[in-house]
C-alpha atoms as a PDB file:
ATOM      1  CA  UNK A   1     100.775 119.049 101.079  1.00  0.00           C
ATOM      2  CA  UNK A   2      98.083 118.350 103.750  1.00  0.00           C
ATOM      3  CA  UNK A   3      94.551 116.963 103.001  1.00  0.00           C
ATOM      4  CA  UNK A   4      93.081 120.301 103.772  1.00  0.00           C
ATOM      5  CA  UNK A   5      89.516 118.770 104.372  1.00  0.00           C
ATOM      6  CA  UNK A   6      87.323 121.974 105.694  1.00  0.00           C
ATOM      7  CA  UNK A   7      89.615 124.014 103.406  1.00  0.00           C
ATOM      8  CA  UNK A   8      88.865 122.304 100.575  1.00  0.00           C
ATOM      9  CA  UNK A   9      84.914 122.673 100.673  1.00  0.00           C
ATOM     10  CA  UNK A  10      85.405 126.820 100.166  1.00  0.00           C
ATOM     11  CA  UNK A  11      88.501 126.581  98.180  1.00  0.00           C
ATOM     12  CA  UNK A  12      86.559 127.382  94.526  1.00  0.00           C
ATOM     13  CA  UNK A  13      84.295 130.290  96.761  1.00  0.00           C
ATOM     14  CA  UNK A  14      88.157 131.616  98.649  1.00  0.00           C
ATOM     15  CA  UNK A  15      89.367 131.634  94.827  1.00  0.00           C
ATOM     16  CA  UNK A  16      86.919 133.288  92.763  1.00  0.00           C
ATOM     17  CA  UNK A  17      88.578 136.170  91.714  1.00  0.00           C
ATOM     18  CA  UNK A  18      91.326 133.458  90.067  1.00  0.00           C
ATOM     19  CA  UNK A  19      90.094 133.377  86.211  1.00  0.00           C
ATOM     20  CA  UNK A  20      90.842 129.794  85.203  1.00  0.00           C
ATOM     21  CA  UNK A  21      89.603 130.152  81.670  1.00  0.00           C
ATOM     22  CA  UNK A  22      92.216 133.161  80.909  1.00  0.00           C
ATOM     23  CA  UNK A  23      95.270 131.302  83.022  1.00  0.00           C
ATOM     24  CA  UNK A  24      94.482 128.336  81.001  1.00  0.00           C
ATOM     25  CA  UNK A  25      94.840 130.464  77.721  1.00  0.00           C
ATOM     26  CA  UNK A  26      97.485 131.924  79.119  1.00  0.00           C
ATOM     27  CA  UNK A  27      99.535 129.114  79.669  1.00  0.00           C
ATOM     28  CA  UNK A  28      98.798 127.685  76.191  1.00  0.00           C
ATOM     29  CA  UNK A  29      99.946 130.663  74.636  1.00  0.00           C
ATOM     30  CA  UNK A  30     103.105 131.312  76.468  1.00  0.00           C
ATOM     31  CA  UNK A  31     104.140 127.794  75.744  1.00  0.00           C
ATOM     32  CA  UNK A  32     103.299 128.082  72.213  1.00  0.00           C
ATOM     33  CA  UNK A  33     105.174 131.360  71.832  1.00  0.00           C
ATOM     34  CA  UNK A  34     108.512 129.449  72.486  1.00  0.00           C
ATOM     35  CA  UNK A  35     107.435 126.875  69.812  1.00  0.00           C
ATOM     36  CA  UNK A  36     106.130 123.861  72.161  1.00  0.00           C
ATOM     37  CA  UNK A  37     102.913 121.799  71.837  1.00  0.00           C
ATOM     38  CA  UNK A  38     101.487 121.019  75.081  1.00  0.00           C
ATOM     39  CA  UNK A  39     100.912 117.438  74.473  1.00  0.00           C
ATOM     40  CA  UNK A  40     100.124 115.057  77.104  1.00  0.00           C
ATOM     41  CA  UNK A  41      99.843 117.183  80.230  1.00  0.00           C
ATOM     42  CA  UNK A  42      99.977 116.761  83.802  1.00  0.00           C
ATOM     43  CA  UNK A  43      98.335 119.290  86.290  1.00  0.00           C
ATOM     44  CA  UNK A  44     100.395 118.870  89.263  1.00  0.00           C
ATOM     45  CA  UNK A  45      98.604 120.153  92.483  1.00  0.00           C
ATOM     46  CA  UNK A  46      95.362 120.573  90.685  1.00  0.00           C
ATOM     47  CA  UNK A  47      93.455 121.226  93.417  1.00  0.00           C
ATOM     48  CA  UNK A  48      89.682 121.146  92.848  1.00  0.00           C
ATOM     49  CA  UNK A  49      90.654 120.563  89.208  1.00  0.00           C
ATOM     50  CA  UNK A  50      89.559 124.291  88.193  1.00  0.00           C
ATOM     51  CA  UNK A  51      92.571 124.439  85.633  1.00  0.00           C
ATOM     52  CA  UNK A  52      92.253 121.321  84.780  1.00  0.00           C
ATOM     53  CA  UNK A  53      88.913 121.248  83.404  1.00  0.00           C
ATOM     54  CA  UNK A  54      89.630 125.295  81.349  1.00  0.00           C
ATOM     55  CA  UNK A  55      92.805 123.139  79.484  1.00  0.00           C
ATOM     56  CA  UNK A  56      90.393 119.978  78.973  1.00  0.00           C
ATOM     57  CA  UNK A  57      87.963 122.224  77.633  1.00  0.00           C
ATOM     58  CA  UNK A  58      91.019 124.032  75.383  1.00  0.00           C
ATOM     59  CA  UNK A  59      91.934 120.660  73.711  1.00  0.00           C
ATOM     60  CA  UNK A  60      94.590 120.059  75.955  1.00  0.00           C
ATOM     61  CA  UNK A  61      95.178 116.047  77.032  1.00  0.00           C
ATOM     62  CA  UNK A  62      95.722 117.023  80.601  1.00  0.00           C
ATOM     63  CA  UNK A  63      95.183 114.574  84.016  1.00  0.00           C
ATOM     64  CA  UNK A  64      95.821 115.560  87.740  1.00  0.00           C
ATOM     65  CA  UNK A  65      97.763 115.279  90.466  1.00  0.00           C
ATOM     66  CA  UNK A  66      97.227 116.459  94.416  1.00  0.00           C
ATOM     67  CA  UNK A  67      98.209 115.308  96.992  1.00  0.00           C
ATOM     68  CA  UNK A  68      94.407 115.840  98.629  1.00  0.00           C
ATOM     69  CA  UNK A  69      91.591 113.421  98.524  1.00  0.00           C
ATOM     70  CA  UNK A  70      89.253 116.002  99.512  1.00  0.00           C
ATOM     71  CA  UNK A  71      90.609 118.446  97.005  1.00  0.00           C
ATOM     72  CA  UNK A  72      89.796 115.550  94.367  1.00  0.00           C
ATOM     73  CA  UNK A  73      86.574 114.714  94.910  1.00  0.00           C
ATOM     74  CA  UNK A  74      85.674 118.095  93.978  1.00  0.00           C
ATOM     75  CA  UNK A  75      87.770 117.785  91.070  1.00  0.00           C
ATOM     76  CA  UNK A  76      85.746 115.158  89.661  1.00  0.00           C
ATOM     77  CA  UNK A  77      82.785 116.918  90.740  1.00  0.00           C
ATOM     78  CA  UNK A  78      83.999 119.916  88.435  1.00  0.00           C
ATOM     79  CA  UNK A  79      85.080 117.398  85.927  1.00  0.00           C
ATOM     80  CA  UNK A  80      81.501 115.936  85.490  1.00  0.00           C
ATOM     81  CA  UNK A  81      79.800 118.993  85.689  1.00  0.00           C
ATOM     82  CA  UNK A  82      81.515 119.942  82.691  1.00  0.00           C
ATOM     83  CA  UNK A  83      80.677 116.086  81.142  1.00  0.00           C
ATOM     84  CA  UNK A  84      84.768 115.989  80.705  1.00  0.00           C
ATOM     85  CA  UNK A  85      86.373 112.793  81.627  1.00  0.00           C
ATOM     86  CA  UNK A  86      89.785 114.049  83.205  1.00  0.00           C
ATOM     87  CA  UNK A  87      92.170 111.060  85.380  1.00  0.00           C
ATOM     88  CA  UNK A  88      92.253 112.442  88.736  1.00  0.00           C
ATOM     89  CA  UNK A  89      95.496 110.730  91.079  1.00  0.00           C
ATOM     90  CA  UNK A  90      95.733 110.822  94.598  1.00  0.00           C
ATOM     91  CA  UNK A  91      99.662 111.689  94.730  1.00  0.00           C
ATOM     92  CA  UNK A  92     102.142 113.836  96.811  1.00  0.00           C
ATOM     93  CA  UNK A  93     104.244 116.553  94.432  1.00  0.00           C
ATOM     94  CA  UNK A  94     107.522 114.962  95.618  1.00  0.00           C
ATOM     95  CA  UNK A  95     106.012 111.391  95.471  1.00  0.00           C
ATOM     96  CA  UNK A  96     104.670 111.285  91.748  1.00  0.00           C
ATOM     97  CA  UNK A  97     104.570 107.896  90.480  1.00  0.00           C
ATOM     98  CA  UNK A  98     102.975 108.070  86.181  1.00  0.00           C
ATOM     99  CA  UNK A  99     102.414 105.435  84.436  1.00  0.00           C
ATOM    100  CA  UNK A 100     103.907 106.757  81.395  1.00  0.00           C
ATOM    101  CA  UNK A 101     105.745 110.059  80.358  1.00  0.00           C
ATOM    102  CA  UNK A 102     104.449 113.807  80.238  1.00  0.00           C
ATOM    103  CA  UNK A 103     105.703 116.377  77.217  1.00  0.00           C
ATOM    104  CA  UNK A 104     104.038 119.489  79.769  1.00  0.00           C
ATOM    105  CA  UNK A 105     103.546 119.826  83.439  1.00  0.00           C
ATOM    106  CA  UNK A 106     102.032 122.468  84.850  1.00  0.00           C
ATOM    107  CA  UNK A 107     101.898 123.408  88.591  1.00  0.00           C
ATOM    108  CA  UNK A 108     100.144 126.971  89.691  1.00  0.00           C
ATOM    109  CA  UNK A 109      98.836 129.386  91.791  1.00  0.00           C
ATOM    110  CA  UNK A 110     101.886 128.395  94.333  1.00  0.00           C
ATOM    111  CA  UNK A 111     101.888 124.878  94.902  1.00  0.00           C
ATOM    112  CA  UNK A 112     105.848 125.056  95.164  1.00  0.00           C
ATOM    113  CA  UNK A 113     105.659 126.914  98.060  1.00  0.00           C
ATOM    114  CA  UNK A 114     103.725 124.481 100.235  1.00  0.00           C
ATOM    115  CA  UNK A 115     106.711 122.860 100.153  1.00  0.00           C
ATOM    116  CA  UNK A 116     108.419 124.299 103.071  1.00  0.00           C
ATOM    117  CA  UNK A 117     111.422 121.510 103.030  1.00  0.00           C
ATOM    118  CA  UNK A 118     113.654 122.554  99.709  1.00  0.00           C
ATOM    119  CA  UNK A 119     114.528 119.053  99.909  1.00  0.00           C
ATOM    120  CA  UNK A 120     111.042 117.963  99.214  1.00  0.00           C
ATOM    121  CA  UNK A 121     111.153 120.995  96.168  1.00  0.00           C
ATOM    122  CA  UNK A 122     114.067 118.885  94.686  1.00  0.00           C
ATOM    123  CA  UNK A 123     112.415 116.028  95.054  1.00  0.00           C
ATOM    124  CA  UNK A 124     109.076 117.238  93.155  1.00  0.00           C
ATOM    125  CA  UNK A 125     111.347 118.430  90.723  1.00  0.00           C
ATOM    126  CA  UNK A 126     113.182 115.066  90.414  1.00  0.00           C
ATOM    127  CA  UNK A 127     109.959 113.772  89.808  1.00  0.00           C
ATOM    128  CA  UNK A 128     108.855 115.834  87.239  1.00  0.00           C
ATOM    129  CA  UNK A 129     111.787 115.465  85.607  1.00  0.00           C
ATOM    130  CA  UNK A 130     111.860 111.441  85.648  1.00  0.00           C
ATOM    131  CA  UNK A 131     108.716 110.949  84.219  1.00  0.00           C
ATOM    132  CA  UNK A 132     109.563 114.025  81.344  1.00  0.00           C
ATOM    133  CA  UNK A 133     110.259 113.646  78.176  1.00  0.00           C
ATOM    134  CA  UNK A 134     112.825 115.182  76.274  1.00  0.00           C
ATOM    135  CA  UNK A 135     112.325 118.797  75.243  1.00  0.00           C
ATOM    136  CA  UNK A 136     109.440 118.531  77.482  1.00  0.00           C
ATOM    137  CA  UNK A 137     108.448 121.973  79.571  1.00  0.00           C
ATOM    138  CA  UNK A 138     107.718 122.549  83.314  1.00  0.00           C
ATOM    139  CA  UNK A 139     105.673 125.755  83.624  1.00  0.00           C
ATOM    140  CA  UNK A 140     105.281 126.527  87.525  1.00  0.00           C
ATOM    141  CA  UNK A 141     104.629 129.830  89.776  1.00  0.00           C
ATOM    142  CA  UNK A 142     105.616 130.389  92.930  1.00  0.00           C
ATOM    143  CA  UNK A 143     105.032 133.196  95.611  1.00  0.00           C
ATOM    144  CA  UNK A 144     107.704 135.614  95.851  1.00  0.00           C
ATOM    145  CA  UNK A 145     110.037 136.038  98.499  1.00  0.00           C
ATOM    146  CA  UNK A 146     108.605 140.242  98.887  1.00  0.00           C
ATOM    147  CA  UNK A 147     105.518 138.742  98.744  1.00  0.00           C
ATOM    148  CA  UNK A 148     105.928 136.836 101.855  1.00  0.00           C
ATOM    149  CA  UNK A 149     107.425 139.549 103.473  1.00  0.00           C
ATOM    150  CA  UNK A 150     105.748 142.590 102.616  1.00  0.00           C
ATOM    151  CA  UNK A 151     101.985 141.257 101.741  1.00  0.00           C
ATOM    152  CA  UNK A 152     101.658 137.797 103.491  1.00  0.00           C
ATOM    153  CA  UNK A 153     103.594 138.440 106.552  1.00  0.00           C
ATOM    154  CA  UNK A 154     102.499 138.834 109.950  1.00  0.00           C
ATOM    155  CA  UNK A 155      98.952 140.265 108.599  1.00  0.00           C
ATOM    156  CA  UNK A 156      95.196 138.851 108.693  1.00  0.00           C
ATOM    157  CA  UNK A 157      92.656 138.814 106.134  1.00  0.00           C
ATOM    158  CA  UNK A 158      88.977 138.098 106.401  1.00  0.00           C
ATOM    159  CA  UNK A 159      86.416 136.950 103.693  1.00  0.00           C
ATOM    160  CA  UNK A 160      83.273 137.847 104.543  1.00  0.00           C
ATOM    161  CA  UNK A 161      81.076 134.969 101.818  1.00  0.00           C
ATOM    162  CA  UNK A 162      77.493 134.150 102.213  1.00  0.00           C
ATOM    163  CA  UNK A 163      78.314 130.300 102.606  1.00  0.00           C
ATOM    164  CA  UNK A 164      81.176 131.288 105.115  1.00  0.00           C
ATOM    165  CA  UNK A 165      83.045 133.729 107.310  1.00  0.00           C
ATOM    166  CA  UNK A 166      86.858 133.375 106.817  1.00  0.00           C
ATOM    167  CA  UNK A 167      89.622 135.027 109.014  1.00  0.00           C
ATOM    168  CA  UNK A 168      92.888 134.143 107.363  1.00  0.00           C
ATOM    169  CA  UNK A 169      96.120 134.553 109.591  1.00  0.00           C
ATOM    170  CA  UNK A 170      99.674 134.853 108.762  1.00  0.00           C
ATOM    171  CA  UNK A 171     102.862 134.643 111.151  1.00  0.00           C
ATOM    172  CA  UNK A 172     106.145 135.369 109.595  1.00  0.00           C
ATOM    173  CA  UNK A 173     108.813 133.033 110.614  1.00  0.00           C
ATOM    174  CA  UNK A 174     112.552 132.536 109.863  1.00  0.00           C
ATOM    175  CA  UNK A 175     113.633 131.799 105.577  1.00  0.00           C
ATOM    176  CA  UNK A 176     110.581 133.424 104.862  1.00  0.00           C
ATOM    177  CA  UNK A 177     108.125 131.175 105.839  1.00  0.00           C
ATOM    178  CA  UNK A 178     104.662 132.119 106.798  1.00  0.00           C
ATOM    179  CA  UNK A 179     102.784 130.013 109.200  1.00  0.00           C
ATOM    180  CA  UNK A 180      98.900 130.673 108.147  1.00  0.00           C
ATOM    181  CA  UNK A 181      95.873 129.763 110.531  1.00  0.00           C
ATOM    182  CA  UNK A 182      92.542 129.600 108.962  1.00  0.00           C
ATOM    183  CA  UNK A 183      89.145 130.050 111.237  1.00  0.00           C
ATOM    184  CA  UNK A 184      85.753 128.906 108.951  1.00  0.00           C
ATOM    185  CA  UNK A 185      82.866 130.074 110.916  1.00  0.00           C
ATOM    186  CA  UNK A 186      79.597 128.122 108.828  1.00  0.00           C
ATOM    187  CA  UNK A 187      76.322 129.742 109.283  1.00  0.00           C
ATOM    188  CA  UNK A 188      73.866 126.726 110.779  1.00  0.00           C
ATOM    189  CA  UNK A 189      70.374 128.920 110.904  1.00  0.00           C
ATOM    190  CA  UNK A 190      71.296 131.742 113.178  1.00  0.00           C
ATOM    191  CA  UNK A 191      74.230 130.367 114.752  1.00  0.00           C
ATOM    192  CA  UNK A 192      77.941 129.719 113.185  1.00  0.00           C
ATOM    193  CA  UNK A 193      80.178 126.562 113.482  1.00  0.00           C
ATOM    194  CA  UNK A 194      83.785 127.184 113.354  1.00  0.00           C
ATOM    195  CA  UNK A 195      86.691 124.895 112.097  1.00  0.00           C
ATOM    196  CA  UNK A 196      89.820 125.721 111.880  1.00  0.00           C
ATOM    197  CA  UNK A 197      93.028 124.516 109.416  1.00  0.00           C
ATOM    198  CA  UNK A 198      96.403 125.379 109.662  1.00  0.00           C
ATOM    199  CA  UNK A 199      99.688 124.790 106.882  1.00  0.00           C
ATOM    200  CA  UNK A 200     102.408 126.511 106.084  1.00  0.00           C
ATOM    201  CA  UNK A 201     104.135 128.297 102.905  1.00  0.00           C
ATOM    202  CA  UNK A 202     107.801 128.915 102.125  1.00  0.00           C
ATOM    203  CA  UNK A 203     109.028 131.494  99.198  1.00  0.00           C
ATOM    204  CA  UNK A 204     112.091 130.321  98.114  1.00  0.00           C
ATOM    205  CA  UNK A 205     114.615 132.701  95.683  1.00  0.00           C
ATOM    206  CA  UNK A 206     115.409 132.825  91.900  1.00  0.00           C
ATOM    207  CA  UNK A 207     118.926 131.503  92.567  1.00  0.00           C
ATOM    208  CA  UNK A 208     117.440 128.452  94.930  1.00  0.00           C
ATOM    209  CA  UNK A 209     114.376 127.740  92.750  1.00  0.00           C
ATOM    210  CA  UNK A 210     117.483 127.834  89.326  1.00  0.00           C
ATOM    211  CA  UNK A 211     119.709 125.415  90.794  1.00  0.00           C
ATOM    212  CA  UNK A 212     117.121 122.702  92.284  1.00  0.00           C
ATOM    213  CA  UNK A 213     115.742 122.650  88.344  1.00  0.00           C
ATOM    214  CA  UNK A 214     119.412 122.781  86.836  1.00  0.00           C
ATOM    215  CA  UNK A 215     120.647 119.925  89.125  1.00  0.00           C
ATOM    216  CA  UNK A 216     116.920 117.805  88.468  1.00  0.00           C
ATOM    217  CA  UNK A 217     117.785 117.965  84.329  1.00  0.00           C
ATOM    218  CA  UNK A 218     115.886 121.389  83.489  1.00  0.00           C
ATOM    219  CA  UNK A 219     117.248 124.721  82.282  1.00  0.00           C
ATOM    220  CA  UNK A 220     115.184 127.697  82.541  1.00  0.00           C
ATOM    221  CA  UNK A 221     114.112 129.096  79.782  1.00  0.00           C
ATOM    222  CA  UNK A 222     111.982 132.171  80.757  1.00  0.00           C
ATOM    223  CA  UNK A 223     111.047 134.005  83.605  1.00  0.00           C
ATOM    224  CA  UNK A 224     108.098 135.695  83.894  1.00  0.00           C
ATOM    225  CA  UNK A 225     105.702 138.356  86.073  1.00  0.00           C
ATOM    226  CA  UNK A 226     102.574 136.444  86.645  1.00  0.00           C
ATOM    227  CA  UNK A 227      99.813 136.454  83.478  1.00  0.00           C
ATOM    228  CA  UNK A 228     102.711 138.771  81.823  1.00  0.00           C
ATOM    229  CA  UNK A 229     104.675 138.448  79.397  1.00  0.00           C
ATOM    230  CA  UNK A 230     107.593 140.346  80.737  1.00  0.00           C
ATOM    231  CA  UNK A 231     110.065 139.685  83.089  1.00  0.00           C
ATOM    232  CA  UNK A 232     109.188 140.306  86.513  1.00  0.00           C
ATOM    233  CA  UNK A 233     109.318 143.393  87.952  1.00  0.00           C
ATOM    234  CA  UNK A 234     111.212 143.888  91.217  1.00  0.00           C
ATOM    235  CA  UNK A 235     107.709 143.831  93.863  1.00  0.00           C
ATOM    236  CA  UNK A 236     106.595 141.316  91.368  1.00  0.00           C
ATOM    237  CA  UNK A 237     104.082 139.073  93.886  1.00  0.00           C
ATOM    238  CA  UNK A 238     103.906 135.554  91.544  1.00  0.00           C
ATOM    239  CA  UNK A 239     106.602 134.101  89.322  1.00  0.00           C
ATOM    240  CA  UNK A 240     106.232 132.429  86.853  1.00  0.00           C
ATOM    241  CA  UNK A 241     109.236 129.896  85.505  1.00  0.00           C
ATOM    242  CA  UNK A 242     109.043 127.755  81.880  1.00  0.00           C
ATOM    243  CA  UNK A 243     111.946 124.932  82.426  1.00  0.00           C
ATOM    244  CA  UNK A 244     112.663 122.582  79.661  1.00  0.00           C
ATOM    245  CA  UNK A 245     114.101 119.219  80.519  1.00  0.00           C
ATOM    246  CA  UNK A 246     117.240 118.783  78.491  1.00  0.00           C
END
């Protein structure tokens, strides 16, 4: 994943319609409704450290992991504004390095599919799996393969904020990739500076996403429509998998 500097100063204002609070209840439901304790948890691609901080606050013994200094130093921003003391590491998804062993990882709102190599997927998967213990569960989402095509696409999408202006544009390329451009115009008095950031995003299918965790020591054990708890529906947009490492 890239460092995403401008993008991560108007990530949290971009992603306020994502409740943190009821994902992080969410999650600790789900997992307890196939009988496993979260334990010591690792928030993989935390991001500003939004989850992070709503599973700290749930009793959860959670740390992060991105891949983005910039995304971090918000994270312990968020962290202290909360007065929770949450490790914060500097690492790449498909480079993780612990220093001990995880019983829950937990990677959302689409991480995966920043990874546009599959080999780097296995490899973050590998990871996971290395430093996982036994009976251990990796609860990820990942944008659908109909979302890239029918909703991401070749379309454009503009946030109109008070501390930014935000044109967000997607190209649609081959194994459903979408190439996305972002233009930040920042109000300075009555004029606007612009930056501009640019990644990409893969969607990757259930079969793909099945075998990379089977051959990295994880079966799946559910599959679910995003926030549901049902499987997911045929124009389901987010995934959600539970993989146990066996």
């Amino acid at each position: 994943m890239d460092s995403y500097g401008i993008f991560a100063d108007f990530y949290d204002a971009l992603t306020l319609n994502v409740d943190y609070k009821a994902r992080a209840e969410y999650i600790i439901k789900t997992l307890k409704s196939i009988g496993h304790n979260m334990g010591l948890t690792l928030d993989l691609a935390c991001g500003t450290g939004k989850l992070s901080v709503e599973l700290k606050k749930s009793g959860v013994d959670v740390y992060g992991a991105d891949a983005s200094a910039d995304m971090l130093s918000f994270a312990r921003e968020n962290a202290a504004e909360n007065n929770l003391d949450i490790l914060f590491l500097c690492q790449k998804m498909q480079e993780l390095d612990l220093y001990g062993t995880v019983d829950t990882c937990v990677c959302t709102l689409d991480s995966i599919n920043h990874l546009t190599n599959p080999g780097d997927v296995k490899k973050a998967f590998e990871r996971v799996s290395l430093f996982m213990n036994k009976g251990g569960c990796f609860f990820f989402d990942v944008n659908t393969v109909y979302k890239h095509r029918e909703i991401l696409g070749n379309n454009t999408f503009v946030y109109d904020l008070d501390e930014v202006y935000c044109v967000w544009e997607n190209s649609l390329k081959e194994n459903n990739v979408v190439d996305i451009e972002i233009n930040f115009f920042v109000p300075e008095g009555n004029l606007y500076e612009r930056f501009e950031e640019s990644f990409s995003e893969r969607a990757y299918t259930d079969s793909e996403i099945t075998t990379m965790l089977e051959n990295s020591g994880f079966k799946v054990v559910k599959r679910l429509g995003d926030m549901s708890d049902e499987a997911p529906k045929e124009n389901e947009q987010r995934v959600i998998y539970i993989a146990e490492k066996i």
